[in-house]
Protein backbone atom coordinates (compact mmCIF):
# COMPACT_ATOMS: atom_id res chain seq x y z
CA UNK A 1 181.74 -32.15 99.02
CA UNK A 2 178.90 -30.56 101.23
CA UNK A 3 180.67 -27.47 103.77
CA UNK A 4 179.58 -27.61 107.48
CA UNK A 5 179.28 -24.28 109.15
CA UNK A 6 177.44 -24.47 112.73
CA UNK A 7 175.05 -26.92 112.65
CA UNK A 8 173.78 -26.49 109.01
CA UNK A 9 175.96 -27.64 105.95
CA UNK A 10 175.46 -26.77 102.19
CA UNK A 11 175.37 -30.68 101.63
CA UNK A 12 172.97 -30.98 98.53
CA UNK A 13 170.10 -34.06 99.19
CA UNK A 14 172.23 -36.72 96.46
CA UNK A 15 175.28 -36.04 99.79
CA UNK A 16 173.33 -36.52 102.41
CA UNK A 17 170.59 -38.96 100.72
CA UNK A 18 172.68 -40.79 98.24
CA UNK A 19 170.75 -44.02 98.34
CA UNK A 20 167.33 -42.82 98.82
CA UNK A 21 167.38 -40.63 96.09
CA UNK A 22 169.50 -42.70 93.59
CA UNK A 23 165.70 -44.82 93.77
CA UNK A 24 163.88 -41.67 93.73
CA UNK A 25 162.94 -40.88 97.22
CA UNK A 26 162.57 -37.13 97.88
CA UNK A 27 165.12 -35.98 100.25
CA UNK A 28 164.00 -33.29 103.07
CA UNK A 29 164.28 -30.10 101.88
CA UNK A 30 163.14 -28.69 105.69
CA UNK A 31 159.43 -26.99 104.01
CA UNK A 32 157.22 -29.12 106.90
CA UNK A 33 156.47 -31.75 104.42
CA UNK A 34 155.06 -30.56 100.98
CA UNK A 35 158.03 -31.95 99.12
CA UNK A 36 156.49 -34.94 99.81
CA UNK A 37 152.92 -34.32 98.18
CA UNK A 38 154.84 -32.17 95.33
CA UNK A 39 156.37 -35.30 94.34
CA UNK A 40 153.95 -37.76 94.70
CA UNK A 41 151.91 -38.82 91.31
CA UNK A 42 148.63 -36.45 91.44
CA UNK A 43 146.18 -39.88 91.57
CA UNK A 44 148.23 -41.44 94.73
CA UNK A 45 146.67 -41.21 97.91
CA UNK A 46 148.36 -41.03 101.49
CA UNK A 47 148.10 -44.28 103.54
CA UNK A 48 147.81 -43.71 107.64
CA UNK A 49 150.74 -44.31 109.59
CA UNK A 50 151.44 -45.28 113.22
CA UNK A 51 147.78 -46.17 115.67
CA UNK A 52 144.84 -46.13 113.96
CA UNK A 53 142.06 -44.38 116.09
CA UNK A 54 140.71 -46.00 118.91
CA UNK A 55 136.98 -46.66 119.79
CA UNK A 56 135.93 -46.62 123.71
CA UNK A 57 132.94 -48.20 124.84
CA UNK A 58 129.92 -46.36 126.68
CA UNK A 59 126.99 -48.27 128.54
CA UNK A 60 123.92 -48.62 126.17
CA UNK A 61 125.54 -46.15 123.17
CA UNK A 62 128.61 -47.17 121.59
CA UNK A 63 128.63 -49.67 118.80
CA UNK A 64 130.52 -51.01 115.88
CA UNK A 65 130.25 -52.68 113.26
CA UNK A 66 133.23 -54.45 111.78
CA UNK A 67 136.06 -56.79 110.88
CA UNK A 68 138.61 -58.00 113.34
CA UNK A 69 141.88 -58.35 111.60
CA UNK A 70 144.27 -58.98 114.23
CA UNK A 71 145.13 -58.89 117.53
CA UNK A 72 147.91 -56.20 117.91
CA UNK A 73 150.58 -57.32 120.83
CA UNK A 74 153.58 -54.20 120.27
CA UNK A 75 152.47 -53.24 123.55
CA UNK A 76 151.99 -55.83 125.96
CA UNK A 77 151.04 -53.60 128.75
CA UNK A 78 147.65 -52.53 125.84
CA UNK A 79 147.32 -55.04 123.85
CA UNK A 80 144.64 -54.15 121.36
CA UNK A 81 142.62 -55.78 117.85
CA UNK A 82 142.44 -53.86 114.65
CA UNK A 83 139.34 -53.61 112.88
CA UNK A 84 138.20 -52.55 109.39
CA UNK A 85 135.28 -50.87 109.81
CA UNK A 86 132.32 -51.91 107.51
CA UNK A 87 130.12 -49.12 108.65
CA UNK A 88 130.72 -45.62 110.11
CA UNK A 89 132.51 -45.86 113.37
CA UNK A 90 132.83 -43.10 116.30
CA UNK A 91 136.02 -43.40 117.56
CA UNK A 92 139.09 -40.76 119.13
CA UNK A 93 142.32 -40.42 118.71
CA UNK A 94 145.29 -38.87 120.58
CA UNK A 95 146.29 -39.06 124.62
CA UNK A 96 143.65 -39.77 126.45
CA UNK A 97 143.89 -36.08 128.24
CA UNK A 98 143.36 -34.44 125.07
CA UNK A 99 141.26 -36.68 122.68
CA UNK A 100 139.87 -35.80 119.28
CA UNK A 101 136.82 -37.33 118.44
CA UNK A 102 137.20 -38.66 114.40
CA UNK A 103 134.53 -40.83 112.70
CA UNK A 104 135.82 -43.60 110.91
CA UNK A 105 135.09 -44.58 107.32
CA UNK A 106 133.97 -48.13 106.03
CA UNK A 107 137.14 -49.41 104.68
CA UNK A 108 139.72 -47.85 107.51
CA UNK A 109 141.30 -49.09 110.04
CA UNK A 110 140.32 -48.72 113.97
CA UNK A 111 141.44 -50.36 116.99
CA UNK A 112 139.11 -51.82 120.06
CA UNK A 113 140.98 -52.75 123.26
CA UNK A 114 141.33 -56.88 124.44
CA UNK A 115 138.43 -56.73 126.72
CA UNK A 116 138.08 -59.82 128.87
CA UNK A 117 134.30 -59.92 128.13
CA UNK A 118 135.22 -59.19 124.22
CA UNK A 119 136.96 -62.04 122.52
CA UNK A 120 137.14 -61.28 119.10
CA UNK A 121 139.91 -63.32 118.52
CA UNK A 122 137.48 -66.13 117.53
CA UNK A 123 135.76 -63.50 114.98
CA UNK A 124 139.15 -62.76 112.78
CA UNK A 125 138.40 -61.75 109.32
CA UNK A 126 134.38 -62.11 109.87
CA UNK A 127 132.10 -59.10 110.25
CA UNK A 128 130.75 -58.29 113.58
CA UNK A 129 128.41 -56.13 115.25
CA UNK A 130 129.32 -55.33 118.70
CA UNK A 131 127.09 -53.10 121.29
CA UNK A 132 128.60 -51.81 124.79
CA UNK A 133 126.17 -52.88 127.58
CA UNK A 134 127.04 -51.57 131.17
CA UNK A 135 129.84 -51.64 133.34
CA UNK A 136 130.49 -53.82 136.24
CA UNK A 137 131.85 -52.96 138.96
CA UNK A 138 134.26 -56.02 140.38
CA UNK A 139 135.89 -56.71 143.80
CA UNK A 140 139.17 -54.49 144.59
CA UNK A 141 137.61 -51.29 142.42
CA UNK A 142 138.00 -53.30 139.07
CA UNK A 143 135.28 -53.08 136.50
CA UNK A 144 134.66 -55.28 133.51
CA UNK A 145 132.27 -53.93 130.66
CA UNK A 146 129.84 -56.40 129.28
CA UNK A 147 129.29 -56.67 125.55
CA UNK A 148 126.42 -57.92 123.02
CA UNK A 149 127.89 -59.34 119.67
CA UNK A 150 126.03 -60.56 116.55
CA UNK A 151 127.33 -62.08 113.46
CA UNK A 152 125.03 -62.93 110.26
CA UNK A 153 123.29 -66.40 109.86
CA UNK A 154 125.99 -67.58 107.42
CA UNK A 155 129.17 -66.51 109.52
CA UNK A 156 127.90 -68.38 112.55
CA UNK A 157 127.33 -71.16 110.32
CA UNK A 158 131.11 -71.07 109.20
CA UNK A 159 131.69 -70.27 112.64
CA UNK A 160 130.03 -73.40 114.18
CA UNK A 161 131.95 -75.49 111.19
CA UNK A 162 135.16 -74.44 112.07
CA UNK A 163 134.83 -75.11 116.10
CA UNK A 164 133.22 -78.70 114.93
CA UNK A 165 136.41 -79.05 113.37
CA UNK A 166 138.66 -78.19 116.09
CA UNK A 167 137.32 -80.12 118.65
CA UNK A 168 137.16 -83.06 116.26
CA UNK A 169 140.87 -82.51 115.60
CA UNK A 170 141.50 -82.18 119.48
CA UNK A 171 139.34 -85.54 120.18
CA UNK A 172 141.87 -86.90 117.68
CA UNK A 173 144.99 -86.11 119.24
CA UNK A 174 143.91 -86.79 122.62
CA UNK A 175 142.86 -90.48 121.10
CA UNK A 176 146.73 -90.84 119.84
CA UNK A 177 148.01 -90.07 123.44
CA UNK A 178 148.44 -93.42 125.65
CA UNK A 179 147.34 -93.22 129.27
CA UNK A 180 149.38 -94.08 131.88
């Protein structure tokens, strides 16, 4: 049994970690990480963790190009969508006061905030182009950017399907409910 002295014991990682490393989990050893990448098979690569970077627009520069995946709602007071990004993307991350600017990869994740202007909601899992316009400036010192999106001839085609569809459906139910 492990021997506490202070605040450090002798405990040996199967005492402290019994579970995690009866199913082969490395235990902390304290070294700032690299047990973790000693341990891991040599053709494994690291997935991201936590918010993926962030892209901000700017009047007549910023663009994207790429897939909406979801709208994320963990913070109400930001909510935000996560994209996959089908084409190299310019986007920061870390607090605002101190932001690094990263270029994304096609394949990885970024996240664009739920503009009222930017619905891409209706977009989810299609590929989008979307171009920052201006800002406008709004009654009580608001602003509201204004954006330009494009989708390909055969995802508005899809696109106009699916709405045909919805509305048909909603013509349907609103044909089942008696008035009066």
């Amino acid at each position: 049994m492990a021997k506490v002295s202070g605040k450090h014991t002798d405990a040996t990682a199967e005492e402290y970690f019994p579970e995690a490393v009866k199913h082969g989990a490395p235990a902390p050893t304290g070294d700032g990480g690299n047990q973790y990448t000693e341990q891991t098979p040599s053709d494994w690569v690291e997935e991201p963790t936590g918010f993926p970077p962030y892209w901000t627009p700017e009047e007549h520069a910023a663009n994207f190009r790429a897939v909406p995946i979801m709208l994320d709602l963990r913070d109400i007071e930001f909510p935000r969508y996560v994209l996959r990004a089908t084409t190299p993307v310019v986007c920061s991350k870390g607090p605002s006061d101190n932001q690094e600017e990263i270029t994304v990869a096609p394949g990885e994740l970024f996240t664009c905030s739920a503009y009222a202007s930017l619905r891409l909601d209706q977009y989810l899992g299609h590929e989008v182009m979307v171009f920052s316009t201006e800002k406008r400036s709004l009654k009580g010192g608001k602003s509201l950017w204004q954006f330009r999106v494009f989708v390909a001839p055969q995802t508005r085609r899809l696109l106009d399907a699916e709405r045909q569809a919805a509305t048909r459906k909603q013509l349907d139910e609103a044909r089942k409910t008696p008035i009066g």
